[in-house]
Protein backbone atom coordinates (compact mmCIF):
# COMPACT_ATOMS: atom_id res chain seq x y z
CA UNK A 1 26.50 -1.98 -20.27
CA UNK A 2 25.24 1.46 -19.46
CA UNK A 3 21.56 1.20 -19.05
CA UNK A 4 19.96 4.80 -20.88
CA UNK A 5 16.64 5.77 -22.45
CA UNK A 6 13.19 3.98 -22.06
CA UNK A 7 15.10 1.06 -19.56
CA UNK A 8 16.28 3.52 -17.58
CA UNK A 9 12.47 5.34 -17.13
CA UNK A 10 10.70 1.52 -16.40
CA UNK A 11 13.83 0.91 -13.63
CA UNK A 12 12.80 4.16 -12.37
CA UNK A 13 9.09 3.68 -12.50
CA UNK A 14 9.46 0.02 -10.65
CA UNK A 15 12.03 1.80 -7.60
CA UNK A 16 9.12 4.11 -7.38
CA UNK A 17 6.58 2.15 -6.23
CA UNK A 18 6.71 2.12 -2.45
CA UNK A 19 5.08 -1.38 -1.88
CA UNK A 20 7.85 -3.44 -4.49
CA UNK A 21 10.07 -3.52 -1.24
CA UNK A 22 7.66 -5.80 0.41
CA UNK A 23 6.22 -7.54 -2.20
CA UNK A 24 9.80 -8.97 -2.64
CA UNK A 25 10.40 -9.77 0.83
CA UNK A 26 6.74 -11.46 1.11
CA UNK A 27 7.77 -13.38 -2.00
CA UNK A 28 11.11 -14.38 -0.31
CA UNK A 29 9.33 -15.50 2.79
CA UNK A 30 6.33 -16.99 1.61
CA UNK A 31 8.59 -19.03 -0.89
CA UNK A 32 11.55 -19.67 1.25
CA UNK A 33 13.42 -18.44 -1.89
CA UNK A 34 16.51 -16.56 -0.99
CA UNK A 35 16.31 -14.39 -5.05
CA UNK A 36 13.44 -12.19 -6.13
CA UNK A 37 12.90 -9.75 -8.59
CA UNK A 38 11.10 -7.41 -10.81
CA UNK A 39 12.37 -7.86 -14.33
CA UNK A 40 11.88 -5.84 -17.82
CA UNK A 41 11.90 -8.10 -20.33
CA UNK A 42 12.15 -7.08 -24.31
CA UNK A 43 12.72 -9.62 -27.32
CA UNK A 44 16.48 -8.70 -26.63
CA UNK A 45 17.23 -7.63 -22.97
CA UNK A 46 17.23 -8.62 -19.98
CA UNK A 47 17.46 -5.93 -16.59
CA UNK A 48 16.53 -6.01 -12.56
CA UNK A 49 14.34 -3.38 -12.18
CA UNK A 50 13.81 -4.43 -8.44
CA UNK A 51 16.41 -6.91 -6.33
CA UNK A 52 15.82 -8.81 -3.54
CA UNK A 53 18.52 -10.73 -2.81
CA UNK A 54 19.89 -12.89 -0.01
CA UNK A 55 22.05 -15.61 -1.71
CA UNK A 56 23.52 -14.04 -3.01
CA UNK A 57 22.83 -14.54 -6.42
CA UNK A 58 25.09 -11.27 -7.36
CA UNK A 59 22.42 -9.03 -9.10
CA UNK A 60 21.39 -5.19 -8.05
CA UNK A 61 19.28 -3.36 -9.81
CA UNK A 62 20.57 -2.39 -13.48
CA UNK A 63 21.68 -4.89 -13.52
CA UNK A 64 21.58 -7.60 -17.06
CA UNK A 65 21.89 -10.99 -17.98
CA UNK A 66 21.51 -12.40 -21.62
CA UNK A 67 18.07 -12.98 -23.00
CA UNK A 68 18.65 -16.28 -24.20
CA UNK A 69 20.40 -17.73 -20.55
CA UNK A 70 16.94 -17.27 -19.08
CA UNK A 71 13.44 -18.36 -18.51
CA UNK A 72 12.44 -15.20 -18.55
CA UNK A 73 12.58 -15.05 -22.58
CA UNK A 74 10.26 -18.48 -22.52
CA UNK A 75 8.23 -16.48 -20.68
CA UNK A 76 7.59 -14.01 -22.66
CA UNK A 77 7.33 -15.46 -25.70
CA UNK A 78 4.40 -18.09 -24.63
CA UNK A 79 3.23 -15.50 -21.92
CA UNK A 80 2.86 -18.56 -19.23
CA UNK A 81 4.77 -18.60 -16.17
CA UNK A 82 7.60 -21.24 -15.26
CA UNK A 83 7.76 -23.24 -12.33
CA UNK A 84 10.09 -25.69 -10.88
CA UNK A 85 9.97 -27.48 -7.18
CA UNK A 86 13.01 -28.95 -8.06
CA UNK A 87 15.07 -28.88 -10.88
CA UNK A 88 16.79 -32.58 -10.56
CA UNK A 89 13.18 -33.74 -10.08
CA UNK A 90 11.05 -31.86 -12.95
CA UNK A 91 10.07 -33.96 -16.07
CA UNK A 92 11.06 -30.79 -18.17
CA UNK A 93 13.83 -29.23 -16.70
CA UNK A 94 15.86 -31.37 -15.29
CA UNK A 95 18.62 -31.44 -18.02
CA UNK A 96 18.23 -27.79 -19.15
CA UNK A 97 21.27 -26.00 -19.23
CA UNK A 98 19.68 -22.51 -17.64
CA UNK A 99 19.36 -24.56 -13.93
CA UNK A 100 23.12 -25.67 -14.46
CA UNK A 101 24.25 -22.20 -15.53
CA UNK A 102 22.97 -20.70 -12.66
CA UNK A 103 23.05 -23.05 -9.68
CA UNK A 104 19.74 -23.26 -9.07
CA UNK A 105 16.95 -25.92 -8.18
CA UNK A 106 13.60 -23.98 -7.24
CA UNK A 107 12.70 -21.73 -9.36
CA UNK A 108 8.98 -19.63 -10.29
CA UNK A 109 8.45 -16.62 -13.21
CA UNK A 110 5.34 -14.60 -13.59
CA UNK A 111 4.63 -12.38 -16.24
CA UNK A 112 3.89 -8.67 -15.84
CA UNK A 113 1.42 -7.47 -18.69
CA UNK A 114 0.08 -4.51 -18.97
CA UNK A 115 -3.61 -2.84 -18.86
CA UNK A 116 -3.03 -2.80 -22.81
CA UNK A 117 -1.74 -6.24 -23.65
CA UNK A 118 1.46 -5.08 -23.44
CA UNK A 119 3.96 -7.27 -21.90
CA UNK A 120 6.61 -5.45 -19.70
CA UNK A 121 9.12 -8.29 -18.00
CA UNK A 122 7.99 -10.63 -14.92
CA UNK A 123 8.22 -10.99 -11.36
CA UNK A 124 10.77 -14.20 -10.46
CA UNK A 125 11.99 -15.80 -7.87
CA UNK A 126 15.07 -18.54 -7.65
CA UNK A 127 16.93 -20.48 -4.93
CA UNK A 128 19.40 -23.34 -5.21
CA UNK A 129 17.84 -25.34 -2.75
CA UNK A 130 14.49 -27.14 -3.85
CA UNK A 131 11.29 -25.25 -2.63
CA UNK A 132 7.53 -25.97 -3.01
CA UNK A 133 6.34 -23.39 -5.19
CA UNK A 134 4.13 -25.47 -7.76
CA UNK A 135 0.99 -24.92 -6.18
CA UNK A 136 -2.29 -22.78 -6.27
CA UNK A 137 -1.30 -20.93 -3.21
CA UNK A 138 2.15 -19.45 -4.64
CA UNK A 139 0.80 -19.19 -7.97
CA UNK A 140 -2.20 -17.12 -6.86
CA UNK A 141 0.13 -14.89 -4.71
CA UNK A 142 2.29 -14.08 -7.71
CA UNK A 143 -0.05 -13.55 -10.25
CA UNK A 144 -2.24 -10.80 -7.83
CA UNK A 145 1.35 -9.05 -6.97
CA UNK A 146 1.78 -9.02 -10.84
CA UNK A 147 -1.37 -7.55 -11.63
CA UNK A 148 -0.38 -4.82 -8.41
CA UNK A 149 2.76 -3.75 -10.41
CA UNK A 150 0.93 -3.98 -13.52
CA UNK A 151 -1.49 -1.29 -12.10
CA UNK A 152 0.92 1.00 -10.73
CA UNK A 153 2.63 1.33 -14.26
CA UNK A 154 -0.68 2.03 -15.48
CA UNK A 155 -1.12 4.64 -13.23
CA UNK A 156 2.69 6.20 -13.73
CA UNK A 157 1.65 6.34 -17.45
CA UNK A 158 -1.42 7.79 -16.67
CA UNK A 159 0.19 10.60 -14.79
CA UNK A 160 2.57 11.47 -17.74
CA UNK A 161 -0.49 11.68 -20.17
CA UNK A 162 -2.68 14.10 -18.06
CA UNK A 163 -2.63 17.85 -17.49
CA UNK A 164 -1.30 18.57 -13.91
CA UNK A 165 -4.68 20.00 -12.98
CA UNK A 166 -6.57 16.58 -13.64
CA UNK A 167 -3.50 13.43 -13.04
CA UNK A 168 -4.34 12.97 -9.43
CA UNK A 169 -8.04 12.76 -9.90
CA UNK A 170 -7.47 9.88 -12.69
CA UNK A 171 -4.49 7.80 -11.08
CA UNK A 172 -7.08 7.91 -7.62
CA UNK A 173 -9.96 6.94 -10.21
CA UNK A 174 -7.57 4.16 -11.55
CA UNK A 175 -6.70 2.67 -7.94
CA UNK A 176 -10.30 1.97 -7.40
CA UNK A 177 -11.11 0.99 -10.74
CA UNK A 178 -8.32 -1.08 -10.11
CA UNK A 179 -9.95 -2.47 -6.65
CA UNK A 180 -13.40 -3.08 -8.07
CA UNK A 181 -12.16 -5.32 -10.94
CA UNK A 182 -9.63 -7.70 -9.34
CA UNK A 183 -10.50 -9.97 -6.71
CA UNK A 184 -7.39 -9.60 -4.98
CA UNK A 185 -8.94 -10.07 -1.75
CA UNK A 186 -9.65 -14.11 -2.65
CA UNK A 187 -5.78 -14.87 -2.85
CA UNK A 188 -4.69 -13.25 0.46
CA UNK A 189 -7.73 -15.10 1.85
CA UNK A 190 -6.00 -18.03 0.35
CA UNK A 191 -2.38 -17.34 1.70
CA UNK A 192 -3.29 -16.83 5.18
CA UNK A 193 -5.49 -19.76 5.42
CA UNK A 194 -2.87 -22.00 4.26
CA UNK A 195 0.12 -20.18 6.35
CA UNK A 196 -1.97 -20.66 9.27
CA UNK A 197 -2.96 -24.79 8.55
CA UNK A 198 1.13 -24.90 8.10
CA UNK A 199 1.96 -23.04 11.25
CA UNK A 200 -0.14 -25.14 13.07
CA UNK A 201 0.27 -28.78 11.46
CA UNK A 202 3.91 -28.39 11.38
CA UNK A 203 4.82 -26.16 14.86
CA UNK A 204 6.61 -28.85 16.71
CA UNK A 205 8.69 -29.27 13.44
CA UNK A 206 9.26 -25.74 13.08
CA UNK A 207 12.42 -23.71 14.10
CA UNK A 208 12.20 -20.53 15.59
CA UNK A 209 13.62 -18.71 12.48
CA UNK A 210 10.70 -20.84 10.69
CA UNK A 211 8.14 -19.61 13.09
CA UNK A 212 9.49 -16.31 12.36
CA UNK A 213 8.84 -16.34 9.10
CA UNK A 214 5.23 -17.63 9.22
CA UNK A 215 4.52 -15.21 11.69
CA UNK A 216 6.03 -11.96 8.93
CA UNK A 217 4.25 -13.61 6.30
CA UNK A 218 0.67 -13.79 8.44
CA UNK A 219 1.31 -10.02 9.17
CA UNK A 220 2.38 -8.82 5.42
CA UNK A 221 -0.94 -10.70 4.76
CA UNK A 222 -2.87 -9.26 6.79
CA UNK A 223 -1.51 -5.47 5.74
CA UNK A 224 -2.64 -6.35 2.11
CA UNK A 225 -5.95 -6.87 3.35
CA UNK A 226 -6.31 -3.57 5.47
CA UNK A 227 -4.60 -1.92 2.42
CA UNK A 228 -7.28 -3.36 -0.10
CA UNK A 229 -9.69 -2.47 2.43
CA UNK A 230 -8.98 0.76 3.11
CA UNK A 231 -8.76 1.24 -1.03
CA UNK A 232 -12.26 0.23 -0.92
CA UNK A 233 -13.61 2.94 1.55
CA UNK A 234 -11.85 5.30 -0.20
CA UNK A 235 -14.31 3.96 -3.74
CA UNK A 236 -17.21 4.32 -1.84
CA UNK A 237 -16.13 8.01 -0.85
CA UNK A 238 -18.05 9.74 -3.32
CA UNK A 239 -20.00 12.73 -3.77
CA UNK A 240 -23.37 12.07 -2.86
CA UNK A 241 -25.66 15.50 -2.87
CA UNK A 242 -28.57 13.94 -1.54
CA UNK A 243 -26.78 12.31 1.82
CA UNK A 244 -26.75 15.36 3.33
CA UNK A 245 -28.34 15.88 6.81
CA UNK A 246 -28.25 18.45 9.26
CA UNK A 247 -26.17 16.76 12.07
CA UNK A 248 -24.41 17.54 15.77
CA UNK A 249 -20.55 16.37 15.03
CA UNK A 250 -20.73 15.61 18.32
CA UNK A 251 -22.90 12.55 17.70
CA UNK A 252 -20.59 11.50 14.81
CA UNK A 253 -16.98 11.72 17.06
CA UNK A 254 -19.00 9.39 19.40
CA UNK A 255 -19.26 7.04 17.05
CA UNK A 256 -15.68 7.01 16.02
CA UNK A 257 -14.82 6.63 19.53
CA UNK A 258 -16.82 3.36 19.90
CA UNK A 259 -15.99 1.96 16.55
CA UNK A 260 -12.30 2.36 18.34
CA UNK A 261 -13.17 1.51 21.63
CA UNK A 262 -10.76 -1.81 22.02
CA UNK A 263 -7.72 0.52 20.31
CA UNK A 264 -8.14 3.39 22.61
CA UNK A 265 -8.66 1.10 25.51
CA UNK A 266 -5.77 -1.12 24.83
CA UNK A 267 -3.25 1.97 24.27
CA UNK A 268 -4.62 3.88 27.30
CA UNK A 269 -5.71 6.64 24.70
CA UNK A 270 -8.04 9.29 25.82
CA UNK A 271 -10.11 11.67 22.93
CA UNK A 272 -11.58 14.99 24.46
CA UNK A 273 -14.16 16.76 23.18
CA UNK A 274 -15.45 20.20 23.50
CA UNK A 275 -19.23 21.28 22.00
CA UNK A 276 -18.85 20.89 18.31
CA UNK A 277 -20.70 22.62 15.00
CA UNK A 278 -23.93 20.90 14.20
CA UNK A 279 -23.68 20.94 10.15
CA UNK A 280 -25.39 19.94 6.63
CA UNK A 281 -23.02 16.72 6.02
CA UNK A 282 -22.89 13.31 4.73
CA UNK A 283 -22.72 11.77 8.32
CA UNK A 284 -21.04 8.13 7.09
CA UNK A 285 -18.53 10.34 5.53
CA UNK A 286 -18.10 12.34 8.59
CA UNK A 287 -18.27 9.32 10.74
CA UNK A 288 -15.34 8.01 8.73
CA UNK A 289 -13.29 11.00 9.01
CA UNK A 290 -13.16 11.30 12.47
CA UNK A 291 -12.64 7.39 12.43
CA UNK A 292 -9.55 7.54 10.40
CA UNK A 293 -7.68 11.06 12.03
CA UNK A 294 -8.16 9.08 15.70
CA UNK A 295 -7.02 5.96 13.71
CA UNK A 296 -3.68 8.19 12.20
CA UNK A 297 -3.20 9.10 15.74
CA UNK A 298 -3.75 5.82 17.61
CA UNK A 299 -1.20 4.46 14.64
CA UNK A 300 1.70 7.12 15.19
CA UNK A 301 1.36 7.66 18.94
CA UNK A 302 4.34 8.28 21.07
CA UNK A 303 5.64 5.80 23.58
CA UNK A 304 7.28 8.50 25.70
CA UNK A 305 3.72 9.39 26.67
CA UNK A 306 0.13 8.86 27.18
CA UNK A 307 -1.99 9.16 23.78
CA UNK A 308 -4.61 12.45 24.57
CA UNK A 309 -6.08 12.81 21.28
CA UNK A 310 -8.38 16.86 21.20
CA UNK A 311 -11.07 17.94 19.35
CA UNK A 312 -12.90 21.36 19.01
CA UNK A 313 -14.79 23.65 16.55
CA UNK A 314 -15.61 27.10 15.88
CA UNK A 315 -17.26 29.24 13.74
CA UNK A 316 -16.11 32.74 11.86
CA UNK A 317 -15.68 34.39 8.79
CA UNK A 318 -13.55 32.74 6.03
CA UNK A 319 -11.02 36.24 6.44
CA UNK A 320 -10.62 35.56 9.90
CA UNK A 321 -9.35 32.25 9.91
CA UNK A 322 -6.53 33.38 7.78
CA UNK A 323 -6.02 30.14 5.39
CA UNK A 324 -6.05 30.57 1.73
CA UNK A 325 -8.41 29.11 -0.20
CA UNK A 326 -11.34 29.82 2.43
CA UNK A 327 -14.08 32.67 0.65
CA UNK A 328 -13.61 35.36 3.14
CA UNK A 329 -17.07 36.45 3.44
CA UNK A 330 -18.40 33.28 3.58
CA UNK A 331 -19.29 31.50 7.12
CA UNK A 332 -17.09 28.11 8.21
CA UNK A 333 -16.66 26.08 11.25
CA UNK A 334 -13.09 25.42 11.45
CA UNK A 335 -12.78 21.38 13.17
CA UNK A 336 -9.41 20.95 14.94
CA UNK A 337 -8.00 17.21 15.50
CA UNK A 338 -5.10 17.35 17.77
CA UNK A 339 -2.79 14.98 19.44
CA UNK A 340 0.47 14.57 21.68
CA UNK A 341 1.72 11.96 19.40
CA UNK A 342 5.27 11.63 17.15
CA UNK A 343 4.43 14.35 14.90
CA UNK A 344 5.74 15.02 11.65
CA UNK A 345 7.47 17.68 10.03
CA UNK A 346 6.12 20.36 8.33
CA UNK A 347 7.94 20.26 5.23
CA UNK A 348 5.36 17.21 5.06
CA UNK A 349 2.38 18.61 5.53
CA UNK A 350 1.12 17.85 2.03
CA UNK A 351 2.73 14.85 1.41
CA UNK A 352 0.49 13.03 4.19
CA UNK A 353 -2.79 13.23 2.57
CA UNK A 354 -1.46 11.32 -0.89
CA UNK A 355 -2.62 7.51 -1.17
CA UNK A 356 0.46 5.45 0.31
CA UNK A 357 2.46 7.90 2.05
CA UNK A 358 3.88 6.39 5.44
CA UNK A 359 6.34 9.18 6.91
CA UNK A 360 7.62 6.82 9.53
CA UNK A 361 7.15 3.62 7.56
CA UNK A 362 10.73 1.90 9.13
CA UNK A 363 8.82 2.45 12.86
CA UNK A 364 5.51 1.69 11.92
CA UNK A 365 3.24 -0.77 10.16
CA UNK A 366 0.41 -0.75 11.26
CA UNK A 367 -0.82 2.62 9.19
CA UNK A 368 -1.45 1.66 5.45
CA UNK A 369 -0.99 5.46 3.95
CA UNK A 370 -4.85 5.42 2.74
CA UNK A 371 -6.53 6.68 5.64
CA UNK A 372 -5.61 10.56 5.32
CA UNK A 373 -5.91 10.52 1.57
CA UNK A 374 -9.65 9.23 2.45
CA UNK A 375 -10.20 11.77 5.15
CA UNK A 376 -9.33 14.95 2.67
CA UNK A 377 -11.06 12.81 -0.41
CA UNK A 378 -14.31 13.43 2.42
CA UNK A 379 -13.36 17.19 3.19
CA UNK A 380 -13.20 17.85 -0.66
CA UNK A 381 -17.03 16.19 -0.98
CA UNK A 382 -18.24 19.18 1.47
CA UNK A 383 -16.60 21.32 -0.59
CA UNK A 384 -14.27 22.35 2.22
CA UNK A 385 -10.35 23.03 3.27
CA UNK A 386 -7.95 20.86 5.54
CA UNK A 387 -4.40 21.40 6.72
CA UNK A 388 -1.76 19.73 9.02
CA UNK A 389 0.67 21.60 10.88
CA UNK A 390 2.93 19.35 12.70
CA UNK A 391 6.47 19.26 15.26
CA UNK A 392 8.13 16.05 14.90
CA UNK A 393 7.84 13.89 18.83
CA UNK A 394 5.12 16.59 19.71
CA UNK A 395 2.48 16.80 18.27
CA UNK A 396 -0.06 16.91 14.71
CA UNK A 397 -2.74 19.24 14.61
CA UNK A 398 -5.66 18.45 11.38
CA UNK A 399 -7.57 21.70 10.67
CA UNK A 400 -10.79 21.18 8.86
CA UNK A 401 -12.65 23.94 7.14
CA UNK A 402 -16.72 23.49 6.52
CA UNK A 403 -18.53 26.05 4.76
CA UNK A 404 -21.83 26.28 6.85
């Protein structure tokens, strides 16, 4: 069946969030479930909106399956999750005809409800090989990665409803919003705590393809919490007139450099400075700007060479600078960031600053995609300009404009 009109736009809005990719692996992993995925859900339909699948079970995405062969419809309907360790086992299940149909014996659905009430399908996960996924842990894990899709549909719809001029200020509102309500911090807390009491009770018992996978699921962990972190400096960015100080940015680099001091160490990284502006600034926003472009840099470094990571300033008329935007009678000091690193290219150079942009995801994990989007949030507070020029494997260069 051809999938058209409003399914269509909610299997578009789930392949657009970036992070549904590895909230199905983590779900996979953390589960040992070899089936997971994102699922719209009406009274009469059933359709993958997102597919993880290593069975294989023999779904994509578009895919449908009838309403009333799955749990999904239970779900729904009571809007209570199902879960089953194993189906041969479970007081409830163990003669339902939905296990048999399918070939499966662990199985877990979540519902995904919307902001409003509304609810839009689930997130599931089967196997046919009995799994432990009837416990606080799993449960917690699923329910904060529904509430995370949840949110981005929000924010989607939120986009569609606002003027161009005023969408990206209200989905960035929403993601914080978002942050400040949900303890989503408490779960991951929860998963890596008991990944780590696994790993270590049960190492001699372990495989190396188990190892493996306590090791990816320790790491996607611990990404979730730099994400949420990184969300939560980019809250507190806001526009404080009465912060402002008159202040060397020499003093504030330095402390970038020491808040980095293992990182630049480690990676053989060296940051040289030239005499910089002294300006009327917030200096913990500052300090954090400087902290996140040597961050970007540290993060997408090149291995073909030694990380050198420049920064000057200057000062001039806004005409002679010859960036649009700038007031051209009006005085600036223009801050340059640059580094040898891998670049990017320049048909990019906007892209970079929006919240969860990763250019070079595939060869790197360690950057979360907040950190520029904070560092122009900061420019924006001082009521001044940045751009990124960039040559992929040589180097990125940040321009920052400061009215003085």
């Amino acid at each position: 069946m051809e999938i058209v009109g409003a399914l269509q736009k909610d299997i578009e809005d789930i392949q657009s969030i970036s992070i549904v990719p590895t909230i199905l692996d983590v779900v996979c992993r953390a589960t040992g479930m070899g089936f997971a995925a994102i699922a719209r859900v009406t009274d009469e339909t059933w359709v993958t909106c997102g597919v993880l699948d290593a069975i294989p079970f023999g779904l994509s995405v578009g895919d449908e399956l009838e309403i009333e062969t799955t749990f999904c419809k239970q779900v729904r309907e009571s809007d209570k999750l199902v879960v089953i360790d194993h189906v041969e086992q479970d007081k409830v299940y163990h003669n339902h005809p939905i296990p048999a149909q399918y070939g499966f014996q662990s199985y877990i659905s979540v519902p995904i409800v919307r902001k409003n009430g509304e609810f839009f399908g689930t997130l599931c996960a089967l196997d046919p090989k009995p799994n432990k996924v009837n416990n606080p842990e799993i449960i917690a894990m699923f329910s904060m990665f529904t509430e995370l899709i949840a949110f981005h549909l929000d924010a989607l719809e939120t986009m569609r409803r606002q003027d161009t001029a005023i969408k990206k200020k209200d989905v960035e509102l929403a993601t914080y919003d978002f942050i400040s309500s949900h303890d989503l911090q408490e779960p991951l807390r929860k998963i890596q705590i008991l990944t780590s009491t696994l790993e270590k009770k049960e190492e001699k018992n372990l495989s190396e393809k188990g190892k493996k996978y306590f090791k990816s699921i320790k790491k996607a962990a611990t990404r979730m919490r730099n994400i949420l972190n990184d969300l939560l400096t980019y809250s507190e960015t806001e526009f404080k007139p009465k912060s402002f100080k008159e202040l060397d940015l020499n003093v504030l680099v330095n402390r970038a450099k020491t808040r980095l001091s293992t990182q630049l160490e480690e990676s053989n990284a060296i940051i040289n400075t030239n005499d910089l502006c002294t300006l009327n600034i917030v200096p913990i926003q500052m300090e954090q700007l400087f902290y996140n472009l040597f961050a970007n840099s540290l993060s997408f470094r090149s291995d073909k060479r030694p990380l050198l990571i420049e920064v000057d300033s200057k000062q001039g008329l806004g005409q002679s600078f010859g960036v649009q935007g700038l007031e051209e009678a009006k005085m600036y000091c223009e801050i340059t960031v640059k580094d040898n690193g891998m670049g990017f290219d320049q048909q990019y150079s906007e892209k970079i600053f929006d919240i969860f942009q990763r250019l070079k995801s595939k060869e790197n994990d360690k950057s979360t995609g907040i950190g520029l989007s904070i560092v122009r949030r900061i420019v924006e507070n001082h009521n001044g300009k940045i751009i990124a020029i960039g040559k992929p494997d040589h180097f990125a260069i940040f321009k920052i404009y400061l009215p003085l």
